[in-house]
N, C-alpha and C. Protein backbone atom coordinates (compact mmCIF):
# COMPACT_ATOMS: atom_id res chain seq x y z
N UNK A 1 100.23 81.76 82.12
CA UNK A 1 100.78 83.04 82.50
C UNK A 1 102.24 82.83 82.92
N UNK A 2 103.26 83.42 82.20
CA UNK A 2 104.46 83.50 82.67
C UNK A 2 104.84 83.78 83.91
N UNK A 3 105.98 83.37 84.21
CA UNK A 3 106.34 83.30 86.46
C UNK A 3 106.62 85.20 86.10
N UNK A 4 107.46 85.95 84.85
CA UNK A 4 107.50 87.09 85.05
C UNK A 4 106.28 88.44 85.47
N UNK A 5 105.08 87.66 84.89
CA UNK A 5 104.32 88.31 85.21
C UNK A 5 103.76 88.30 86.28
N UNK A 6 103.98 86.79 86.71
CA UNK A 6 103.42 86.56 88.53
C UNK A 6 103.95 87.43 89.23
N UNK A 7 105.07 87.29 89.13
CA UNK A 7 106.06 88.11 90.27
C UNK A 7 105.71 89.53 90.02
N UNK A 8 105.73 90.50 88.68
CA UNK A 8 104.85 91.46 88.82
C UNK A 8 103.80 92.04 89.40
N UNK A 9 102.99 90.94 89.41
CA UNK A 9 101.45 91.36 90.08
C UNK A 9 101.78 91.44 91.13
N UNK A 10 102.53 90.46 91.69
CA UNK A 10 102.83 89.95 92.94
C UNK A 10 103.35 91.63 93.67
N UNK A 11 104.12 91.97 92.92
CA UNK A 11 104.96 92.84 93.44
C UNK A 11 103.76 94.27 93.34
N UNK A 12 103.23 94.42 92.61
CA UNK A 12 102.41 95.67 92.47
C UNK A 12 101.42 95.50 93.12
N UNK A 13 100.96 94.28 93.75
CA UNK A 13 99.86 94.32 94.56
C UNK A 13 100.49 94.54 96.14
N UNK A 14 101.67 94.38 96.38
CA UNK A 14 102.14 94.83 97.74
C UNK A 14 102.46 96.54 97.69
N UNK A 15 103.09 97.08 96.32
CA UNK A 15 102.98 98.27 96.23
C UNK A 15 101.44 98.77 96.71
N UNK A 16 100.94 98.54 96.09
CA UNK A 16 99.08 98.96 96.47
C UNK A 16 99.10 98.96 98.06
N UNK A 17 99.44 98.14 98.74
CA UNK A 17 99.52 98.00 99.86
C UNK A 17 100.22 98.98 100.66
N UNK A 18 101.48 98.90 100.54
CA UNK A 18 102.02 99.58 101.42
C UNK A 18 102.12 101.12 100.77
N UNK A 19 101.70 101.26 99.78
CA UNK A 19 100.87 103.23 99.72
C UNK A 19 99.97 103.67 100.21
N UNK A 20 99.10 102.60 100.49
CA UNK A 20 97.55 102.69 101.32
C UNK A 20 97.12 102.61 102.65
N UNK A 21 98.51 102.21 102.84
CA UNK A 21 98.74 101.55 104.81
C UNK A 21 99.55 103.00 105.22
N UNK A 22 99.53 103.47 106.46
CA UNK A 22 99.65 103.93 107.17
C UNK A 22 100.18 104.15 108.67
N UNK A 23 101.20 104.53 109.10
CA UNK A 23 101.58 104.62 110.56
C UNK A 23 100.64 104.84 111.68
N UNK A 24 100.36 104.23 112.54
CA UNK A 24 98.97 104.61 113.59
C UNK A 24 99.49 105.73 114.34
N UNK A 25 98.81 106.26 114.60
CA UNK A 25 98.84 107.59 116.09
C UNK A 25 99.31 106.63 117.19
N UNK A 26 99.50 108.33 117.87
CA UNK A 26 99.83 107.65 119.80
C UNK A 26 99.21 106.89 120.20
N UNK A 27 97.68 107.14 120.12
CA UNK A 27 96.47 106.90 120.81
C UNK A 27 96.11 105.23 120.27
N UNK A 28 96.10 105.16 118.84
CA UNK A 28 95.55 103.65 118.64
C UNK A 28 97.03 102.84 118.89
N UNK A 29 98.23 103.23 118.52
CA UNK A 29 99.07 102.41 119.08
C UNK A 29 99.16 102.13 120.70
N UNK A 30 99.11 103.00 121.43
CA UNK A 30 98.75 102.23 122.86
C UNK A 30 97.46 101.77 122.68
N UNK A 31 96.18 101.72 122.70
CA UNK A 31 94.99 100.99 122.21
C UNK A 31 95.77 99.71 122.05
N UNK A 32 96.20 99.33 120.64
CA UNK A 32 96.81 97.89 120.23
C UNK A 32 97.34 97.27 121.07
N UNK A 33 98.61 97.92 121.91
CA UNK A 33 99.50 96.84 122.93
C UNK A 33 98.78 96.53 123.78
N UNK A 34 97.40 97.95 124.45
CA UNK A 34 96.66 97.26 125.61
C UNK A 34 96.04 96.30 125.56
N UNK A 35 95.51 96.26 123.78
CA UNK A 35 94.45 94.88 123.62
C UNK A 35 95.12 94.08 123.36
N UNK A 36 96.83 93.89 122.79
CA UNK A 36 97.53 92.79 122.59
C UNK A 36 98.08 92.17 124.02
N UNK A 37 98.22 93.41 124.72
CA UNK A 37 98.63 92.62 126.04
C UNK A 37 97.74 91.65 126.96
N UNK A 38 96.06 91.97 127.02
CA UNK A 38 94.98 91.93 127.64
C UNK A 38 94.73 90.18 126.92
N UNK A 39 95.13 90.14 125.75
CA UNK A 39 95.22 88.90 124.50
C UNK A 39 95.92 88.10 125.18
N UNK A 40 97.27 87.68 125.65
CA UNK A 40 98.52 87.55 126.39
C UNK A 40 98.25 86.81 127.55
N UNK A 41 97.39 87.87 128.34
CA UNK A 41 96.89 87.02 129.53
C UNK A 41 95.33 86.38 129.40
N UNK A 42 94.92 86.91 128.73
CA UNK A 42 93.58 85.88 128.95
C UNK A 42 94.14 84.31 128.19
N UNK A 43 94.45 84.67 126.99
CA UNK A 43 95.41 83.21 126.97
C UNK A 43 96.29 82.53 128.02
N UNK A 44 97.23 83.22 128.47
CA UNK A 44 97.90 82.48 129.71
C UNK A 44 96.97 81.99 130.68
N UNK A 45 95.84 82.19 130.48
CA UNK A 45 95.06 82.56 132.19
C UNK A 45 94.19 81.01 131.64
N UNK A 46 93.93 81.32 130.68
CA UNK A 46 93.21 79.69 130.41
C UNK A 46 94.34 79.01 130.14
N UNK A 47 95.28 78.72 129.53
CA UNK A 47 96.63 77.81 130.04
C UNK A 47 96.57 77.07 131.11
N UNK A 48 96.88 78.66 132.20
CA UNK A 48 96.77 77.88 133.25
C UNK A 48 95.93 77.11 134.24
N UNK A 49 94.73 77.93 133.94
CA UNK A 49 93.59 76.97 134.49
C UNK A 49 93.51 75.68 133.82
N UNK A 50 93.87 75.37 132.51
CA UNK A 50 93.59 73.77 132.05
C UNK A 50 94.86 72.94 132.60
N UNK A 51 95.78 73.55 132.39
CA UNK A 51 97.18 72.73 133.27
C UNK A 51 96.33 72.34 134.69
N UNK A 52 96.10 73.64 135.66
CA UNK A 52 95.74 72.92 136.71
C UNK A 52 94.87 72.01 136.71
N UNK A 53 93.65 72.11 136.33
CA UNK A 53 92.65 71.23 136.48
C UNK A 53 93.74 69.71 135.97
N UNK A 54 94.02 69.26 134.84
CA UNK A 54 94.88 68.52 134.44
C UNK A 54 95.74 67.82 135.04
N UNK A 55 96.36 68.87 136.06
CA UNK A 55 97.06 68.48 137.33
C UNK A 55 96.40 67.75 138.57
N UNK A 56 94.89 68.43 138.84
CA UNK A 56 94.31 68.25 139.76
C UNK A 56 93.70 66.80 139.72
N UNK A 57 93.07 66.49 138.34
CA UNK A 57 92.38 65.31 137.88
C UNK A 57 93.51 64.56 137.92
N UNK A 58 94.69 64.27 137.53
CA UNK A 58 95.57 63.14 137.27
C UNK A 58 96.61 62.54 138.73
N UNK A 59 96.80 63.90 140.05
CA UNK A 59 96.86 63.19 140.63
C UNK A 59 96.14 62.90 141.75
């Protein structure tokens, strides 16, 4: 298969995409940041509990 046709597909399969995708509402966009933020800290939050312990065990 020629690279011209790759790049075709390539390209018409992101068309497909972004005709089919959509801007979110008010409502699920705050939804998202709350669960991206809530993401944020439960990660930080085990961070920091393994640092400490880490800390605690070594000295």
């Amino acid at each position: 298969m020629p690279i011209n046709e790759k790049i075709k597909e390539y390209i018409s399969a992101w068309k497909r995409i972004i005709l089919l995708s959509k801007r979110p509402d008010e409502e699920k966009f705050n939804l998202l940041t709350k669960l991206n933020f809530l993401g944020f800290v439960i990660v930080g939050a085990i961070g920091y509990i393994i640092h400490l312990v880490y800390v605690l065990l070594v000295s």
